[in-house]
N, C-alpha and C. Protein backbone atom coordinates (compact mmCIF):
# COMPACT_ATOMS: atom_id res chain seq x y z
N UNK A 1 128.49 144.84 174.45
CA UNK A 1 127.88 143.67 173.85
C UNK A 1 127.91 143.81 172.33
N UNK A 2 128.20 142.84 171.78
CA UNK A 2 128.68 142.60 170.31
C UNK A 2 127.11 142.10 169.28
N UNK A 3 127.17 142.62 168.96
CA UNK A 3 125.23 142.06 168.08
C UNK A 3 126.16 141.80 166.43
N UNK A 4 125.60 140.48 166.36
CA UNK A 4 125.95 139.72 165.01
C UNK A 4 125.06 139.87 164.35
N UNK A 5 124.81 140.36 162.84
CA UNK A 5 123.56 140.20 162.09
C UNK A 5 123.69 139.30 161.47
N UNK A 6 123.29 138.09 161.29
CA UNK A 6 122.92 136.92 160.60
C UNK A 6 122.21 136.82 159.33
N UNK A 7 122.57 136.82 158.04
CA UNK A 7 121.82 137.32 156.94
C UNK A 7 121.32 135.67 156.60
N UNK A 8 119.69 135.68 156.47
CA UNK A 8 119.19 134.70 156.75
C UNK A 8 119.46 134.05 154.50
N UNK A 9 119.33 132.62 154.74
CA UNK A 9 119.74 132.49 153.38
C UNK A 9 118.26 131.77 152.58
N UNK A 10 118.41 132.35 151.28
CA UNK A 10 116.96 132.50 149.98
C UNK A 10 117.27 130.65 150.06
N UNK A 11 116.36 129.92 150.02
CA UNK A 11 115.52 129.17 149.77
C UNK A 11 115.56 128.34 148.87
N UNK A 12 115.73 127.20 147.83
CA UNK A 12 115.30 127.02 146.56
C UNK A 12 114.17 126.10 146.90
N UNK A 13 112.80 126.50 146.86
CA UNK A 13 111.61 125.77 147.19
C UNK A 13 111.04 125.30 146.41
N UNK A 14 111.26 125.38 144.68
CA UNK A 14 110.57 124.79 143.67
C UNK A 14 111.39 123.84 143.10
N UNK A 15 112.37 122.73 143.87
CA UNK A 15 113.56 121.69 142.99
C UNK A 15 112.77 120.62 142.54
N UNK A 16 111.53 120.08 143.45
CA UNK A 16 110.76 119.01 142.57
C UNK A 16 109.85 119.61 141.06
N UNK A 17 109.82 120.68 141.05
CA UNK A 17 109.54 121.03 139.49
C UNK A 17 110.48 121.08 138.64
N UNK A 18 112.05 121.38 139.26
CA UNK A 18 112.98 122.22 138.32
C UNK A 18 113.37 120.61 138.04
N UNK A 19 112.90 119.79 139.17
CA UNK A 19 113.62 118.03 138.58
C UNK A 19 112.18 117.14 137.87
N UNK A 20 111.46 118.02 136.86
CA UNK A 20 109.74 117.04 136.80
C UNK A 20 110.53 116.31 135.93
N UNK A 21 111.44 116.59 134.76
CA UNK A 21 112.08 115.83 133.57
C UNK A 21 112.81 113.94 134.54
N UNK A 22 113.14 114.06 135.18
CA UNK A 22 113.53 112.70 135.78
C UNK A 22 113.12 112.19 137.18
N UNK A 23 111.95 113.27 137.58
CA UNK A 23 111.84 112.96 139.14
C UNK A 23 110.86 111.89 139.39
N UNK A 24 110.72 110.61 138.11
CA UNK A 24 109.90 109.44 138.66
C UNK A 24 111.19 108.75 138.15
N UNK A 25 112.75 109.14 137.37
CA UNK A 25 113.45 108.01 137.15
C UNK A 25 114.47 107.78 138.04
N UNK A 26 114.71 108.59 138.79
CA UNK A 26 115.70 109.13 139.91
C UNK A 26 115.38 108.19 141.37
N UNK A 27 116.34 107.39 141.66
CA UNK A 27 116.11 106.94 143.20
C UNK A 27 116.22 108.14 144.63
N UNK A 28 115.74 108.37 144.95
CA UNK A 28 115.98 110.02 145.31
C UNK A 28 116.17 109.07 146.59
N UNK A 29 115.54 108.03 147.05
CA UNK A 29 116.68 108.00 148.29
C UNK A 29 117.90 107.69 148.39
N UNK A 30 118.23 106.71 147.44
CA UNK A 30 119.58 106.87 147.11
C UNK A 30 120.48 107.60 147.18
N UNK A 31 119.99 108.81 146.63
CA UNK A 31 120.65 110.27 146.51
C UNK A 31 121.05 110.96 147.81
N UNK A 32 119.41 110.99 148.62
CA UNK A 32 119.59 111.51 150.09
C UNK A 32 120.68 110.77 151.02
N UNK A 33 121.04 109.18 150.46
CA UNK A 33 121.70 108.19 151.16
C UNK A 33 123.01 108.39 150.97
N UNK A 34 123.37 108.56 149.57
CA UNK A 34 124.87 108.58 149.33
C UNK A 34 125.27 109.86 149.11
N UNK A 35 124.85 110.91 148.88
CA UNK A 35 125.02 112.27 148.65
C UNK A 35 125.25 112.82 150.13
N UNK A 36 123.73 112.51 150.30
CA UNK A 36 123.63 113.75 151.65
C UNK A 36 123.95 112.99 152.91
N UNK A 37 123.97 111.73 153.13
CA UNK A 37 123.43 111.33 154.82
C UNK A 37 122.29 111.68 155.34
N UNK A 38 121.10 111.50 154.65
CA UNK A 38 120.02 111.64 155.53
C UNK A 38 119.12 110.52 155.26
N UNK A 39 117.69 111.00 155.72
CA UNK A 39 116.67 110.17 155.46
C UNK A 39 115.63 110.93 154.11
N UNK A 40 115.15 109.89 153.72
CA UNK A 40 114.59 110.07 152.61
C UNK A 40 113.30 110.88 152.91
N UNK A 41 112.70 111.35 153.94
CA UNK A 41 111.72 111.94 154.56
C UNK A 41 112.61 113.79 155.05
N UNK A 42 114.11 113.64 155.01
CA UNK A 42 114.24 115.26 154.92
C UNK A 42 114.33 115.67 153.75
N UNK A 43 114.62 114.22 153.15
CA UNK A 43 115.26 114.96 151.43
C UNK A 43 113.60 114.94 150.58
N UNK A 44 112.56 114.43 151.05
CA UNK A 44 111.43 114.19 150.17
C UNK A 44 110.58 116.17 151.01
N UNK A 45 111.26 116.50 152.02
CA UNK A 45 110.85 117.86 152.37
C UNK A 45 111.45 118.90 151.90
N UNK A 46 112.97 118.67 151.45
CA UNK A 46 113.46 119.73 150.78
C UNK A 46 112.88 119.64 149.15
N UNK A 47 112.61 118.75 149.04
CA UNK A 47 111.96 118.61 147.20
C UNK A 47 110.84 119.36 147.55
N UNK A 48 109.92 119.54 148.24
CA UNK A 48 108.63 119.89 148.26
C UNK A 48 108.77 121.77 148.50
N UNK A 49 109.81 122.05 149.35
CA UNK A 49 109.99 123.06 149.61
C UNK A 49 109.19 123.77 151.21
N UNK A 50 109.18 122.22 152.26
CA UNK A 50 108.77 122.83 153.48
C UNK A 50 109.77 122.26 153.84
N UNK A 51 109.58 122.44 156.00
CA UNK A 51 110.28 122.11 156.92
C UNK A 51 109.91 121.39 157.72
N UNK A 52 110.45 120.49 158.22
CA UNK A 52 109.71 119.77 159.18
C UNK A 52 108.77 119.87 160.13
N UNK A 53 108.03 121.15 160.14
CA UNK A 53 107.03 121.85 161.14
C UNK A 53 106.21 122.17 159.59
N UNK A 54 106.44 122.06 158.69
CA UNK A 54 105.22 122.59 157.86
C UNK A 54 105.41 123.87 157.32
N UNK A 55 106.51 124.26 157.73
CA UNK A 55 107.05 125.58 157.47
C UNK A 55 107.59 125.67 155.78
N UNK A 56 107.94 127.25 156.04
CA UNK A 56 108.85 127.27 154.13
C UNK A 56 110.34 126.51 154.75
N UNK A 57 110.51 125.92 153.58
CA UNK A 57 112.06 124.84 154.01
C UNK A 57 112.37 125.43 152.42
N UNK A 58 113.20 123.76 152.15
CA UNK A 58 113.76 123.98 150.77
C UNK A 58 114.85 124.14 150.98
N UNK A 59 115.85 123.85 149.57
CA UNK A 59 117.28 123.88 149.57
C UNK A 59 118.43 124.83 149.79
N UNK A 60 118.95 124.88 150.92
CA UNK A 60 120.21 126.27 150.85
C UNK A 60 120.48 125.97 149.69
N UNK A 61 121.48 127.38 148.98
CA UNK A 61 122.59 127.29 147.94
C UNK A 61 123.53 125.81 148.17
N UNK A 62 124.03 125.85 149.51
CA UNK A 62 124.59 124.70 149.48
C UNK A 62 124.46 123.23 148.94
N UNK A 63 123.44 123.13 149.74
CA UNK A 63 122.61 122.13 149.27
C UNK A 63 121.99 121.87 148.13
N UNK A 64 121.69 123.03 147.45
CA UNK A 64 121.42 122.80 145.86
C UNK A 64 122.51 122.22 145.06
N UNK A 65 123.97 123.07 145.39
CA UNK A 65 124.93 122.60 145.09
C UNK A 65 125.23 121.38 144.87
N UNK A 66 125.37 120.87 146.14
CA UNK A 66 125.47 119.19 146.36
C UNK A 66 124.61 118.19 145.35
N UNK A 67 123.52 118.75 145.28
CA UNK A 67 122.80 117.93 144.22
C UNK A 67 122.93 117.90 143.30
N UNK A 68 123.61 118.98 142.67
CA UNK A 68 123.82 119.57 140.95
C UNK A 68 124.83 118.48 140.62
N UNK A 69 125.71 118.45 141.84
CA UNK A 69 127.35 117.28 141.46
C UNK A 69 126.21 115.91 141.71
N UNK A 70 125.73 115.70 142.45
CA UNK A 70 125.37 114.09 142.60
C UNK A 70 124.64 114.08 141.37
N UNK A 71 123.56 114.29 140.88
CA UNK A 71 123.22 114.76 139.65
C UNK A 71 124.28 114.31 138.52
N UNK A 72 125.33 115.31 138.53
CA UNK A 72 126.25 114.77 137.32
C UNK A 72 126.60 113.59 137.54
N UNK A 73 127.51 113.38 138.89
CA UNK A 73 127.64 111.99 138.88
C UNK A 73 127.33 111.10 138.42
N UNK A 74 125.81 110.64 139.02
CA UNK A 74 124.78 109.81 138.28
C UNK A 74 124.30 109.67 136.64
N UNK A 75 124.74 111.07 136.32
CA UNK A 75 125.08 110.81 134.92
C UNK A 75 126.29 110.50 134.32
N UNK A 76 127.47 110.85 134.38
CA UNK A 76 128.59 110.03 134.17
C UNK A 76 128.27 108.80 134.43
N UNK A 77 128.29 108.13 135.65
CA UNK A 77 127.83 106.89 135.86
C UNK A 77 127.22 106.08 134.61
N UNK A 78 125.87 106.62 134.65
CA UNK A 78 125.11 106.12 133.29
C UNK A 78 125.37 106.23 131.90
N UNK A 79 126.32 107.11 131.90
CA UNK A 79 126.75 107.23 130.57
C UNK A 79 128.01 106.37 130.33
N UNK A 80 128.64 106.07 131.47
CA UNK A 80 129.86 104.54 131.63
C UNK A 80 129.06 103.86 131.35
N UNK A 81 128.00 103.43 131.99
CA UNK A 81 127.22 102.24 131.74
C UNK A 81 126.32 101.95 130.41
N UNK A 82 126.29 102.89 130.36
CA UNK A 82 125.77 102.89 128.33
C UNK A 82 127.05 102.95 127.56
N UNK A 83 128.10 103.41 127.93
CA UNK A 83 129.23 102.87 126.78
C UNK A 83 129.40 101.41 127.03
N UNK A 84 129.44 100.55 128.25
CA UNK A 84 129.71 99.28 128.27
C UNK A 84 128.63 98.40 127.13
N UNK A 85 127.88 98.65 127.22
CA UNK A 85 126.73 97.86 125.79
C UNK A 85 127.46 97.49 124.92
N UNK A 86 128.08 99.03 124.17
CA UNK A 86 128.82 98.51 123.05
C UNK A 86 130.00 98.07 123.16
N UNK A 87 130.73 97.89 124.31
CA UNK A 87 132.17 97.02 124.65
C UNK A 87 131.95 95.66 124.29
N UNK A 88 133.12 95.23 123.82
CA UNK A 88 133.52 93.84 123.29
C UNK A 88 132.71 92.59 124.41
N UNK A 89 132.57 91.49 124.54
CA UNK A 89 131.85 90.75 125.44
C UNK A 89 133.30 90.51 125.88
N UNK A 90 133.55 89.88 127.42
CA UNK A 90 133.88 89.08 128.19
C UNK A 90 133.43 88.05 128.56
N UNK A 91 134.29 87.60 129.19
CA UNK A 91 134.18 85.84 129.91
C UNK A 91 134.54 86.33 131.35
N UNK A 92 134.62 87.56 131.97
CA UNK A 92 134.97 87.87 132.84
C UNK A 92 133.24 87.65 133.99
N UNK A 93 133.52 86.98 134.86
CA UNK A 93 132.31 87.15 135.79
C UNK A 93 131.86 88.26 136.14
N UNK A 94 130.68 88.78 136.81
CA UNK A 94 129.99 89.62 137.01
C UNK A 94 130.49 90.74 138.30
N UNK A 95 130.92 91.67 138.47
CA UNK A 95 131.26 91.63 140.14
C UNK A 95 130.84 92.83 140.69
């Protein structure tokens, strides 16, 4: 019989502090929606740093990961959208 040791993985349980700088400007379900595929009730448990039993939860590495890029994203994004201000006007409709 073959015994696998499974090295269990560290946690990041403090991301709603490490996000206090934008975490009332941020649509965070959004995030959980287009980032992750979930519901805004796993992603509002990994911010807190439990598990759905009340347990220690919080973000794998992976998952921290994922957020760091959606994160940038959303800033590129906004930073396209703040260069458009100063773009020339159009007559082009809205779309």
């Amino acid at each position: 019989m073959e015994v696998v040791a499974r090295q269990k993985q560290e946690k990041i349980t403090d991301m709603k502090k490490r996000m206090r700088d934008i975490y009332l400007a941020v649509s965070w379900r959004e995030i959980s929606r287009t980032y992750f595929d979930k519901s805004v009730s796993w992603f509002q448990q990994k911010m807190y740093g439990i598990d759905g039993n009340g347990g220690v939860g919080g973000f794998t590495p992976e998952e921290a990961d994922k957020l760091y890029c959606a994160l940038n994203d959303l800033a590129d994004r906004i930073r396209h959208a703040a260069d458009n201000i100063k773009a020339p006007a159009t007559n082009a409709p809205f779309n």
